[in-house]
C-alpha atoms as a PDB file:
ATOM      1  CA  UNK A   1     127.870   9.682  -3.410  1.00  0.00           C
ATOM      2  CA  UNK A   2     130.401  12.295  -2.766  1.00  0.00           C
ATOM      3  CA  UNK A   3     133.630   9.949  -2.966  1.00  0.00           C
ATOM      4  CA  UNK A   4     131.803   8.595  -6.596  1.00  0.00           C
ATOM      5  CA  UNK A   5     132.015  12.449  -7.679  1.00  0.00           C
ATOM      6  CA  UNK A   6     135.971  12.810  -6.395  1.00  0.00           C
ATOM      7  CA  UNK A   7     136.554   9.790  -7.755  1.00  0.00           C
ATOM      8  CA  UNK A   8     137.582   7.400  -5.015  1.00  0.00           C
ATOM      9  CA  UNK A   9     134.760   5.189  -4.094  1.00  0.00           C
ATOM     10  CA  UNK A  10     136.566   2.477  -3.281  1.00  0.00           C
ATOM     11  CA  UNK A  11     138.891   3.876  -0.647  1.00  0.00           C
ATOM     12  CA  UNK A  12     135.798   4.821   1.557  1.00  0.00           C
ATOM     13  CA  UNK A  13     134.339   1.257   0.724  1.00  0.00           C
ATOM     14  CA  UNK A  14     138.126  -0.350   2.025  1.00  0.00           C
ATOM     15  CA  UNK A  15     137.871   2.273   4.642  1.00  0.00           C
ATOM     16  CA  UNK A  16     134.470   1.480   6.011  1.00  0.00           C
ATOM     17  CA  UNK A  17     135.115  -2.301   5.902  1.00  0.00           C
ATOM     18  CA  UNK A  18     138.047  -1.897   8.457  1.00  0.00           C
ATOM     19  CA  UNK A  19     135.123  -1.149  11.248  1.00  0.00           C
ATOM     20  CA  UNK A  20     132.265  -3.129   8.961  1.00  0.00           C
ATOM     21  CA  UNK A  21     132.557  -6.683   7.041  1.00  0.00           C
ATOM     22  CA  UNK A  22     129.744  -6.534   5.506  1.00  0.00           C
ATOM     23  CA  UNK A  23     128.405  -2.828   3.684  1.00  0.00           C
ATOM     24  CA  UNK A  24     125.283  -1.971   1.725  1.00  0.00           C
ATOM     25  CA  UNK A  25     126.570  -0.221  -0.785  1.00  0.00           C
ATOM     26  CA  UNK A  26     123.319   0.867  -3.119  1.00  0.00           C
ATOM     27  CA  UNK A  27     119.742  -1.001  -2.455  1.00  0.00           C
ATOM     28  CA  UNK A  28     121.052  -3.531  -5.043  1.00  0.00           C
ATOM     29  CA  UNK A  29     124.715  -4.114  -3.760  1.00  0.00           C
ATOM     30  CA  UNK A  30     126.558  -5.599  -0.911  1.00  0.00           C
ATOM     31  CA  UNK A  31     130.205  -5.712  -0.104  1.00  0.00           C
ATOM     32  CA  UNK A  32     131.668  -8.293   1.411  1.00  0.00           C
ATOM     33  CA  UNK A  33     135.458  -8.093   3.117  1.00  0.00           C
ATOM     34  CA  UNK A  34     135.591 -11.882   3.902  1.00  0.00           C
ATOM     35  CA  UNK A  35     137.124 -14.670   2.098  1.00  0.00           C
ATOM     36  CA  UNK A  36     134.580 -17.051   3.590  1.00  0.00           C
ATOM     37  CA  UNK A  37     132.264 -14.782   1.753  1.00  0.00           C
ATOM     38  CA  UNK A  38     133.087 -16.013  -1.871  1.00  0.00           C
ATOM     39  CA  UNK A  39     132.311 -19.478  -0.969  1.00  0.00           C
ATOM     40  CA  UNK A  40     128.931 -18.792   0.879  1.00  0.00           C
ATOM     41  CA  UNK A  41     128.053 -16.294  -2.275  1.00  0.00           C
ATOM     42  CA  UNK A  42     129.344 -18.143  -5.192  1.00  0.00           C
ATOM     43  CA  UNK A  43     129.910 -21.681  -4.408  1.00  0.00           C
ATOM     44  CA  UNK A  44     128.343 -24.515  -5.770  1.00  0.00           C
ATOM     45  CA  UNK A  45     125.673 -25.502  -3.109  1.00  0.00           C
ATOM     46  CA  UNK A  46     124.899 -21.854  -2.352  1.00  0.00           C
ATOM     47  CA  UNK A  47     120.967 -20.999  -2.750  1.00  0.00           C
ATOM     48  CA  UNK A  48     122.038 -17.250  -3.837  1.00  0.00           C
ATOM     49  CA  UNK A  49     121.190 -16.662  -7.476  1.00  0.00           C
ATOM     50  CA  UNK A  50     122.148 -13.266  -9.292  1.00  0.00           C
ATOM     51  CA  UNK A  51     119.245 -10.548  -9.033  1.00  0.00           C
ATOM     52  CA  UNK A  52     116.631  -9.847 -11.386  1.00  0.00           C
ATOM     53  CA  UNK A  53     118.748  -7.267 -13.378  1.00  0.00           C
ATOM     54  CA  UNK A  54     121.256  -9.712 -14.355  1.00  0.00           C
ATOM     55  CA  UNK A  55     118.636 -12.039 -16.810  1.00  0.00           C
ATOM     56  CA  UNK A  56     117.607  -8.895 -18.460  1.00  0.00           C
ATOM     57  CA  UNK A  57     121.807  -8.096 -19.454  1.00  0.00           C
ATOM     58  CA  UNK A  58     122.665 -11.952 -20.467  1.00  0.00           C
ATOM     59  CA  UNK A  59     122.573 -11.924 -24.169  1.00  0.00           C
ATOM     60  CA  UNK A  60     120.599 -14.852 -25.856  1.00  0.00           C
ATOM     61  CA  UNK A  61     124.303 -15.989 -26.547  1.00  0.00           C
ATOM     62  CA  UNK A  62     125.819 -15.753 -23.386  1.00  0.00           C
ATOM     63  CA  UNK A  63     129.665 -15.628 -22.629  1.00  0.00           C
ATOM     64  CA  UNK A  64     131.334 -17.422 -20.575  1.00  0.00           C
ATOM     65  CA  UNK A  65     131.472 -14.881 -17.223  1.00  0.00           C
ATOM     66  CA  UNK A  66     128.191 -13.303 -17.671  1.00  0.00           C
ATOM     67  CA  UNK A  67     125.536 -16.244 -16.602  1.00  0.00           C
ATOM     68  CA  UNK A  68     122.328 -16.037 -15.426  1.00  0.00           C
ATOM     69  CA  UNK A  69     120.667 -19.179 -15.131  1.00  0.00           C
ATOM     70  CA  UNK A  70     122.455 -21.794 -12.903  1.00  0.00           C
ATOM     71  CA  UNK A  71     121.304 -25.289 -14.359  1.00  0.00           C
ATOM     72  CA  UNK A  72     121.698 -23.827 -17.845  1.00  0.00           C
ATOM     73  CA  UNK A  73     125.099 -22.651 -17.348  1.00  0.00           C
ATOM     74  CA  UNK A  74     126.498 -25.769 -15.544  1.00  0.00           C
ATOM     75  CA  UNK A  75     128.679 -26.782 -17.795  1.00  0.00           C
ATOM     76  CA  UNK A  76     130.554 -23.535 -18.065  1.00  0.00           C
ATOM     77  CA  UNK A  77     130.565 -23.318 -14.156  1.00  0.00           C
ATOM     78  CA  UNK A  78     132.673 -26.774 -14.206  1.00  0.00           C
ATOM     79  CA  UNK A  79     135.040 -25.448 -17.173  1.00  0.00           C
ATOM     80  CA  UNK A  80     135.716 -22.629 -14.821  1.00  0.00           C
ATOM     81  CA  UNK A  81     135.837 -23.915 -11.533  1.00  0.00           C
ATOM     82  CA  UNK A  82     139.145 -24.587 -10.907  1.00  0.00           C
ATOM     83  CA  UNK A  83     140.722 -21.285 -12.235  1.00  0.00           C
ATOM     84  CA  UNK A  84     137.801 -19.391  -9.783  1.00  0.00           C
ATOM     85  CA  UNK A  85     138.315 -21.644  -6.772  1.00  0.00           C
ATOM     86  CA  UNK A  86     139.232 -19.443  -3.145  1.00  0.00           C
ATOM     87  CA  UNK A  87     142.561 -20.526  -2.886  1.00  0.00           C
ATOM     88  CA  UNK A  88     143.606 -19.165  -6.937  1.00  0.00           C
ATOM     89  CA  UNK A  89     141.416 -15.818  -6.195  1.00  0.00           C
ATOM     90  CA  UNK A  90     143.211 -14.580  -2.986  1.00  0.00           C
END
């Protein structure tokens, strides 16, 4: 809470995950520092599914980034899947 009010959250977060690969962050958030992490998190045989909070923002017309449901968004999950694969996001 105090780095949020000096402004530098994320250089305790980066700090922390020297010592830590995985943080809790808030009761809703986790941090991951591993690259094996995207893959186990977003990948496409993964059983996570975003959190309750995230239907509830998803407009009825939903972009292309900001999906909710995972068999109704397939098909923009395949149009994006090779620019978000591990090896283009390190």
């Amino acid at each position: 809470m105090l780095q949020c009010w000096r402004g530098n959250p994320s250089k305790q977060i980066h700090t922390a995950h020297e010592n830590h690969p995985i943080l809790r962050i808030d009761p809703d958030t986790i941090s991951f520092s591993t690259p094996s992490a995207i893959r186990a998190i977003y990948g496409h045989s993964t059983p996570c599914v975003k959190g309750f909070t995230s239907e509830h923002n998803v407009a009825e017309h939903s972009g292309l980034i900001g999906v909710a449901y995972k068999k109704k968004d397939a098909f923009k999950r395949r149009i994006l899947s090779n620019a978000l694969t591990t090896r283009n996001l390190k």
